[in-house]
Protein backbone atom coordinates (compact mmCIF):
# COMPACT_ATOMS: atom_id res chain seq x y z
CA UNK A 1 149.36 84.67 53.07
CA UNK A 2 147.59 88.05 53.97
CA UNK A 3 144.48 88.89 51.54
CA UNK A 4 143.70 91.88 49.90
CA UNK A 5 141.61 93.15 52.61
CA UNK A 6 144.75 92.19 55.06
CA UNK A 7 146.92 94.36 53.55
CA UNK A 8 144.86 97.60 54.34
CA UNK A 9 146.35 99.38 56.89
CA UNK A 10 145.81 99.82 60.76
CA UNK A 11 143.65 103.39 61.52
CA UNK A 12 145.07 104.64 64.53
CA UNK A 13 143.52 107.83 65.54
CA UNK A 14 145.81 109.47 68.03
CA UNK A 15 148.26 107.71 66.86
CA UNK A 16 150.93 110.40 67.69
CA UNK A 17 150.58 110.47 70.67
CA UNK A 18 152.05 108.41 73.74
CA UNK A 19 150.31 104.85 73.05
CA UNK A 20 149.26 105.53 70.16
CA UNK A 21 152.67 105.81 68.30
CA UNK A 22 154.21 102.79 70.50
CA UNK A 23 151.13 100.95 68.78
CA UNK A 24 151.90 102.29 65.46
CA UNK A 25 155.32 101.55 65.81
CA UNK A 26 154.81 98.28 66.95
CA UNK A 27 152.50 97.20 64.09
CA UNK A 28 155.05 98.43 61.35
CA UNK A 29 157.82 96.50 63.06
CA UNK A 30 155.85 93.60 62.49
CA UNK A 31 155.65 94.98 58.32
CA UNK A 32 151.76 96.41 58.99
CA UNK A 33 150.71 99.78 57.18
CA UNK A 34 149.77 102.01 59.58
CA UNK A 35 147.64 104.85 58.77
CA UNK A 36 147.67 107.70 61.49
CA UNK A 37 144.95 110.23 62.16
CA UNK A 38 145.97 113.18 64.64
CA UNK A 39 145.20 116.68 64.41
CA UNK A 40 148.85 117.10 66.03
CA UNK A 41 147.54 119.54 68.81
CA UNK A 42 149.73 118.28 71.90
CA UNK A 43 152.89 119.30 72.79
CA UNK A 44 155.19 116.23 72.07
CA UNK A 45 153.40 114.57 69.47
CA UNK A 46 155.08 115.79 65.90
CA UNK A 47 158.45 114.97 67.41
CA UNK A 48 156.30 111.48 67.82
CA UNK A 49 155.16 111.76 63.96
CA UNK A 50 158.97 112.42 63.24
CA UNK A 51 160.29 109.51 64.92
CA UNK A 52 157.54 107.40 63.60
CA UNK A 53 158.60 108.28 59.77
CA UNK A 54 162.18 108.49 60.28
CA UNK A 55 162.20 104.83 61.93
CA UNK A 56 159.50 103.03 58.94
CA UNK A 57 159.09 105.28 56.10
CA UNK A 58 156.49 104.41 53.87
CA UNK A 59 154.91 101.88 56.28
CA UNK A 60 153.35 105.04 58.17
CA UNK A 61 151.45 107.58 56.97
CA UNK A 62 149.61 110.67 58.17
CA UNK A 63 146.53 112.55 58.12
CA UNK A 64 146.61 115.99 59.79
CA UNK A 65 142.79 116.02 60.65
CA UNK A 66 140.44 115.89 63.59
CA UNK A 67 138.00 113.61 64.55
CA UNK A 68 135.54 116.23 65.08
CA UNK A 69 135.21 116.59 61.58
CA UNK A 70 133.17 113.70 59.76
CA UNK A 71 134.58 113.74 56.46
CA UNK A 72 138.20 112.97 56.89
CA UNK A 73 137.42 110.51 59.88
CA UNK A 74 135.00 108.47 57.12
CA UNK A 75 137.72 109.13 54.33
CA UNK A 76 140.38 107.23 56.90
CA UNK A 77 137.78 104.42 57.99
CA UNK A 78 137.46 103.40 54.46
CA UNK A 79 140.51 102.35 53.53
CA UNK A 80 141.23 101.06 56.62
CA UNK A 81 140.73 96.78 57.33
CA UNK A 82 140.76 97.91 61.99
CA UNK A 83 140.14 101.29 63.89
CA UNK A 84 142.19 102.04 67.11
CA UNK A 85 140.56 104.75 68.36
CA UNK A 86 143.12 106.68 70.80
CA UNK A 87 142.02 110.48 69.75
CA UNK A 88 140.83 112.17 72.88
CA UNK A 89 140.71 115.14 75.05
CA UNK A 90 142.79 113.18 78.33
CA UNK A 91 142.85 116.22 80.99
CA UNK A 92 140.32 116.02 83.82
CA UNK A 93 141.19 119.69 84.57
CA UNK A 94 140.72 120.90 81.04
CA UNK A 95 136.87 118.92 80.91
CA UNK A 96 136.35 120.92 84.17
CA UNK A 97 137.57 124.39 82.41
CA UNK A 98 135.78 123.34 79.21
CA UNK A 99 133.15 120.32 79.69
CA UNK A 100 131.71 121.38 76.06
CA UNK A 101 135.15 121.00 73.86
CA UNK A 102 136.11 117.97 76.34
CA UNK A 103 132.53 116.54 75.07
CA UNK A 104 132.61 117.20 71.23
CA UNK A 105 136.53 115.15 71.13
CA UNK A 106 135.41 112.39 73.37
CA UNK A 107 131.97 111.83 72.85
CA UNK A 108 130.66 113.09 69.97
CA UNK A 109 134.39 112.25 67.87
CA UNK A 110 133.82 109.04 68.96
CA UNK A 111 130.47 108.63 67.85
CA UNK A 112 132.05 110.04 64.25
CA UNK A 113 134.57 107.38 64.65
CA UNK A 114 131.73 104.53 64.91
CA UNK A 115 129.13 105.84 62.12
CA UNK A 116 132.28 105.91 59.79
CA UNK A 117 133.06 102.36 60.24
CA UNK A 118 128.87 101.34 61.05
CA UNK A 119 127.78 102.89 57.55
CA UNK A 120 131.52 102.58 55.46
CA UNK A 121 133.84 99.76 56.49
CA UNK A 122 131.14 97.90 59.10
CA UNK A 123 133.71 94.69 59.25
CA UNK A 124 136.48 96.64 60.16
CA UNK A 125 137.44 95.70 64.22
CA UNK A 126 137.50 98.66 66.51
CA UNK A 127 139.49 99.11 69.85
CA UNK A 128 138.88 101.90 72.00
CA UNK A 129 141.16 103.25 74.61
CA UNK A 130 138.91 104.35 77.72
CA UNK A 131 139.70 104.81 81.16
CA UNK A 132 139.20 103.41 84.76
CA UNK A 133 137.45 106.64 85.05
CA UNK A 134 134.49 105.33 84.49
CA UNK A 135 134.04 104.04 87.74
CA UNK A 136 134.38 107.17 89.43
CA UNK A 137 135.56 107.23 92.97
CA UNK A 138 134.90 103.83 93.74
CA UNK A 139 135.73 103.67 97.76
CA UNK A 140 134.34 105.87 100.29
CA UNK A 141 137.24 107.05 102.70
CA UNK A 142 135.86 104.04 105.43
CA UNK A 143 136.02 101.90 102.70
CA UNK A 144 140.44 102.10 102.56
CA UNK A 145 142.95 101.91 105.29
CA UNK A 146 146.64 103.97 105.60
CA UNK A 147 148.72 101.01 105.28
CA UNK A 148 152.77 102.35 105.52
CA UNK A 149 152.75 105.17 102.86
CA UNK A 150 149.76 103.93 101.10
CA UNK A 151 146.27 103.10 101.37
CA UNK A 152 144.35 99.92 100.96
CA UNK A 153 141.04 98.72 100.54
CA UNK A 154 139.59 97.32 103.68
CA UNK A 155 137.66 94.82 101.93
CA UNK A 156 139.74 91.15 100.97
CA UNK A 157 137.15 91.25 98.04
CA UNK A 158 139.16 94.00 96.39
CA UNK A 159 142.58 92.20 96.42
CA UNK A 160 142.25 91.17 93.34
CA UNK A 161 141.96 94.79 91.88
CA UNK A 162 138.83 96.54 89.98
CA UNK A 163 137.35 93.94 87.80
CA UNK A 164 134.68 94.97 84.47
CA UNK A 165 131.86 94.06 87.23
CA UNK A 166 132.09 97.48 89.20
CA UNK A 167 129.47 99.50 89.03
CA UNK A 168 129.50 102.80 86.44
CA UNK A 169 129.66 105.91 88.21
CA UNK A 170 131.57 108.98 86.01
CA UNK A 171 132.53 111.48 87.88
CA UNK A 172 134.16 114.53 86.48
CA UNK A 173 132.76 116.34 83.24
CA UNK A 174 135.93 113.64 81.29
CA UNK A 175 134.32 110.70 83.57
CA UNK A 176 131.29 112.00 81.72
CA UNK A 177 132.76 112.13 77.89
CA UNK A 178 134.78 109.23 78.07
CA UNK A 179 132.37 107.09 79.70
CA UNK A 180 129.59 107.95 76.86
CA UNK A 181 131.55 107.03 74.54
CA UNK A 182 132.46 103.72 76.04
CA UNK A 183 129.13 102.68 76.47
CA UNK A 184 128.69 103.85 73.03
CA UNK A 185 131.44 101.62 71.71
CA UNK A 186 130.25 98.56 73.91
CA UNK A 187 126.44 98.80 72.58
CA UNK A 188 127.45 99.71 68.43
CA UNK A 189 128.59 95.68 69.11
CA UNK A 190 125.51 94.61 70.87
CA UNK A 191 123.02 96.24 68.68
CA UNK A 192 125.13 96.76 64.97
CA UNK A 193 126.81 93.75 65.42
CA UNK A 194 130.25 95.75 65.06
CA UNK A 195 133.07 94.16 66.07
CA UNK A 196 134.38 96.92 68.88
CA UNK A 197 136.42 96.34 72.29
CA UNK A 198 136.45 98.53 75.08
CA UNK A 199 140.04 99.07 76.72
CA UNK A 200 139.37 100.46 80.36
CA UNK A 201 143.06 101.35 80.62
CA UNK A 202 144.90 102.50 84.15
CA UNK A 203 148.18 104.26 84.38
CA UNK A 204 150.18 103.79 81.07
CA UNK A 205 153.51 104.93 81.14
CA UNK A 206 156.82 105.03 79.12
CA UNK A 207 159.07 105.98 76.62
CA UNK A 208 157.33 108.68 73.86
CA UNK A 209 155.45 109.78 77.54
CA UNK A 210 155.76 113.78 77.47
CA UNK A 211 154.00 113.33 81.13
CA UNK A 212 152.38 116.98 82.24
CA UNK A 213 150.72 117.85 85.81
CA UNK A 214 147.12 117.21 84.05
CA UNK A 215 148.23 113.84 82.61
CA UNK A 216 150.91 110.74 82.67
CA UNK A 217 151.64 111.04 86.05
CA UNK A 218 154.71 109.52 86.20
CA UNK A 219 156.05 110.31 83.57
CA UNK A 220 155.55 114.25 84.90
CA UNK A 221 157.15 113.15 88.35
CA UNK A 222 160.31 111.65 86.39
CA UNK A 223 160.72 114.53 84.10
CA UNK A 224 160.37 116.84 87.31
CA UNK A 225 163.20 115.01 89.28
CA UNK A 226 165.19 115.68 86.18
CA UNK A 227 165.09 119.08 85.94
CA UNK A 228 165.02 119.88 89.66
CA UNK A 229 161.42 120.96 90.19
CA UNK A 230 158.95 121.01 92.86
CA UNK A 231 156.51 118.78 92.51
CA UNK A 232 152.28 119.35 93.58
CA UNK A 233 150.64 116.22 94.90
CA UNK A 234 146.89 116.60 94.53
CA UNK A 235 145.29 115.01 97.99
CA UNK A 236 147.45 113.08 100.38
CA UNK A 237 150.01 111.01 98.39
CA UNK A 238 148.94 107.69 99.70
CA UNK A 239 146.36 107.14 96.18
CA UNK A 240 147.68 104.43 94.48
CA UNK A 241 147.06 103.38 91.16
CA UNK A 242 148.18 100.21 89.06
CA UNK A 243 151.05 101.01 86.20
CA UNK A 244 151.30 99.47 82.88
CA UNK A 245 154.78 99.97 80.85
CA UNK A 246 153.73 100.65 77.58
CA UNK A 247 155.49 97.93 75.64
CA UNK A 248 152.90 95.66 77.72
CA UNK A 249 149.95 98.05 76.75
CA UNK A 250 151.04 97.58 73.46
CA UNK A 251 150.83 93.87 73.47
CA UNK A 252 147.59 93.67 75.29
CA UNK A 253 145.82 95.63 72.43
CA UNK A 254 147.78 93.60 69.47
CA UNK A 255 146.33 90.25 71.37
CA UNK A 256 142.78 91.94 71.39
CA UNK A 257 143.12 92.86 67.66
CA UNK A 258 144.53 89.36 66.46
CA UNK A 259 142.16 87.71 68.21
CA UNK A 260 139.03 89.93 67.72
CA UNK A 261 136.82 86.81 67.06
CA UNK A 262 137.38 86.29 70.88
CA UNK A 263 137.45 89.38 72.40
CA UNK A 264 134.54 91.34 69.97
CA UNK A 265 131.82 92.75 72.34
CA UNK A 266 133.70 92.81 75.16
CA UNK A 267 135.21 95.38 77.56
CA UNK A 268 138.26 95.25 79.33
CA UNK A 269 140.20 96.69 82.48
CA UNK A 270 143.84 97.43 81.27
CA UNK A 271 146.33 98.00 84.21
CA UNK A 272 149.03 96.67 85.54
CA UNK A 273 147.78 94.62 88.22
CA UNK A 274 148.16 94.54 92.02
CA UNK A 275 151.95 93.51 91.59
CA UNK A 276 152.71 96.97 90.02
CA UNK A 277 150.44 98.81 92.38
CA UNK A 278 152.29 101.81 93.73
CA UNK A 279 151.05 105.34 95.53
CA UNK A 280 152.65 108.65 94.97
CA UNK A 281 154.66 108.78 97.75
CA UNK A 282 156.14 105.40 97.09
CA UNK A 283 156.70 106.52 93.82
CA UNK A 284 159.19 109.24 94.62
CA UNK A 285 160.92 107.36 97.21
CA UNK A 286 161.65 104.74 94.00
CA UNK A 287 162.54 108.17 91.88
CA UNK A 288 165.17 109.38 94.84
CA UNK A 289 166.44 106.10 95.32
CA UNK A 290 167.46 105.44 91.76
CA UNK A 291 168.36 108.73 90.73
CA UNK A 292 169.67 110.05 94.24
CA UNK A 293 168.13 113.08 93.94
CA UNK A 294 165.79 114.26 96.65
CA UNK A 295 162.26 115.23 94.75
CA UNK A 296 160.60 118.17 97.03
CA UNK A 297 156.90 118.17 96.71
CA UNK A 298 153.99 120.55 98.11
CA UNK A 299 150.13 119.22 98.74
CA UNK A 300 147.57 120.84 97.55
CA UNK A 301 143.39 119.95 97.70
CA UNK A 302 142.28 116.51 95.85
CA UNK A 303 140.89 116.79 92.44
CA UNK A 304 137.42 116.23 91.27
CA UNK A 305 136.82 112.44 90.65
CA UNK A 306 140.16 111.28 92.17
CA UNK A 307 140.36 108.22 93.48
CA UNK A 308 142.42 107.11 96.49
CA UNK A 309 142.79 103.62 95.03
CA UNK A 310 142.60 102.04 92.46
CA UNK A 311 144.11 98.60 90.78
CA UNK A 312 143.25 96.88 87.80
CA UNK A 313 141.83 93.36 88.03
CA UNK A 314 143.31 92.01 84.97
CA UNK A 315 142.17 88.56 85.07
CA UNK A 316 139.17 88.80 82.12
CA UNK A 317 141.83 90.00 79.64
CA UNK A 318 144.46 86.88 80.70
CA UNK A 319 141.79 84.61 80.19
CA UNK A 320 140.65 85.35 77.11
CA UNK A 321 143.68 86.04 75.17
CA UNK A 322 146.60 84.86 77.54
CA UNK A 323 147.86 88.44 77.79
CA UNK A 324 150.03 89.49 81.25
CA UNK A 325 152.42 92.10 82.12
CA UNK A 326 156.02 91.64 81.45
CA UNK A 327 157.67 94.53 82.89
CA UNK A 328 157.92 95.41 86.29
CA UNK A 329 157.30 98.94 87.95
CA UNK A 330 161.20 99.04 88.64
CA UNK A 331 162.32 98.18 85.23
CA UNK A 332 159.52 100.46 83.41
CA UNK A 333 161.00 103.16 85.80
CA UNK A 334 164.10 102.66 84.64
CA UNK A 335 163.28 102.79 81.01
CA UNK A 336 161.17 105.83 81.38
CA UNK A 337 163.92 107.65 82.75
CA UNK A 338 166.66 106.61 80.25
CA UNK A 339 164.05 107.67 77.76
CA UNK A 340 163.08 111.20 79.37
CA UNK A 341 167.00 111.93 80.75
CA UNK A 342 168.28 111.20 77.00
CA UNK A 343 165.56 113.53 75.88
CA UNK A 344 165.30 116.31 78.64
CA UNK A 345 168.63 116.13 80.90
CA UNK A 346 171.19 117.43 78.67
CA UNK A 347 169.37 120.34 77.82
CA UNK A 348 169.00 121.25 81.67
CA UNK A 349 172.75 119.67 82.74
CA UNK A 350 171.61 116.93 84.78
CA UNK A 351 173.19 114.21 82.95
CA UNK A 352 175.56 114.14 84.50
CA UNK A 353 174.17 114.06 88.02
CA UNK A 354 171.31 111.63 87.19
CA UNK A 355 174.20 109.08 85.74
């Protein structure tokens, strides 16, 4: 039987948006309280708080607030028995536009998010989403090789994917921010003794995904082909990056939270792997074939900090907690679309044409 303490519920800050309400939904389907934190700023995410309430009720609740602000972050933290800490500013361009408001959400909101639990709740677990950003660019252009319509690293060391051993190099003013406060959530463990994870997470994607040009990649490319647009492809087309359906992100974070007494104090890359490595271009080829519509695209320059490749070495987070992806690249295509097509394609009569 669950204690007292048990029955608190699950913080998740950010937990209307994309992961963080396929977390919060999975943790009430499971009968968990979920309290939600989320200043509701992004487009898509109070048709996410809607859907959360209409689907569990009383099992979710939220708190309009921001995790800027101290005294409703430490307000949530105490009456919560584990953090997931998803709140963030997630758009490379917009740190570039505005590296001071991308630094007070990431860094300093996290830091809020750490002395709440540190000086109010210092038992409570805390996961933290960051991002394979951290390692900035990571090859040097003689360092990969145009293999077909993608490139690969020329070194067999890397066929493994990226593990938690590369080197820390943040590059872009959200590099910067989210990278802080990763190392910040890695060392409140080392020298608190607070039980926090680090999630280096790579290319998360489906359903609840309102993917833009800034962010969720896919999802954006999808939602694109549905509507009819033109597409921009920052660089070449031939980065690849690793993809993760979300019901498998999901489950990777529920394994480190059940079984924080193995994973506390560590950090961990969170990707789908080198099976569900794919570039851009190979990405719309999969998006024409299966919708049979032809997705026109323009190039424009690379962005700052973009990386022509990278894949997730998920090998730490398998052995230690047994986790591994489920869902294949085809079938979280598939599932993405049904999502986005039931959502967006009536409105713009492609329905019928994407059936």
């Amino acid at each position: 039987m669950m204690n007292q303490r048990d029955n608190r519920p699950v913080l998740i800050t950010g937990g209307c948006g994309f992961i963080g309400c396929n977390l919060a939904d999975r943790l009430a389907e499971r009968g968990e309280r979920v309290l939600v934190l989320d200043n509701l700023a992004r487009a898509g995410v109070r048709e996410n708080a809607q859907w959360l309430k209409s689907r569990h009720g009383d099992l979710i609740t939220i708190t309009v607030a921001d995790i800027r602000e101290p005294i409703p972050v430490i307000d949530a933290v105490r009456e919560a028995r584990a953090v997931l800490h998803l709140a963030a500013q997630v758009a490379v361009t917009d740190s570039v536009s505005d590296p001071a408001a991308d630094f007070e959400t990431n860094a300093r909101g996290t830091l809020n998010v750490l002395e709440a639990v540190r000086l109010h709740n210092c038992t409570a677990p805390v996961v933290f989403a960051s991002t394979n950003k951290v390692y900035g660019r990571l090859v040097e252009d003689s360092q990969i090789t145009l293999a077909g319509r993608r490139y690969s690293p020329t070194s067999d060391l890397l066929a493994g994917g990226i593990s938690e051993h590369a080197p820390l190099d943040f590059y872009s003013p959200y590099g910067c921010s989210k990278g802080t406060a990763d190392q910040y959530v890695h060392d409140y463990a080392r020298v608190y003794g607070l039980q926090t994870v680090v999630m280096r997470m790579s290319c998360i994607y489906g359903p609840r995904q309102f993917g833009t040009e800034d962010q969720g990649w896919i999802a954006h490319f999808l939602l694109s082909a549905i509507r009819g647009q033109p597409l921009t492809i920052y660089g070449d087309g031939y980065q690849v990056r690793d993809a993760l359906h979300v019901s498998d992100a999901a489950s990777a974070w529920l394994a480190v939270l059940d079984g924080i007494a193995l994973a506390r104090g560590r950090v961990f890359n969170l990707g789908g792997g080198p099976a569900n490595a794919v570039s851009l271009r190979e990405l719309i080829d999969h998006i024409t074939q299966f919708t049979g519509r032809e997705v026109t695209y323009r190039f424009s320059d690379w962005r700052p900090g973009d990386q022509p490749w990278y894949v997730t070495d998920t090998r730490a987070l398998s052995t230690a907690l047994g986790w591994a992806p489920q869902v294949n690249i085809a079938e979280g295509l598939r599932s993405l679309h049904a999502w986005l097509d039931s959502r967006f394609g009536a409105t713009h009569g492609t329905r019928e044409a994407l059936a």
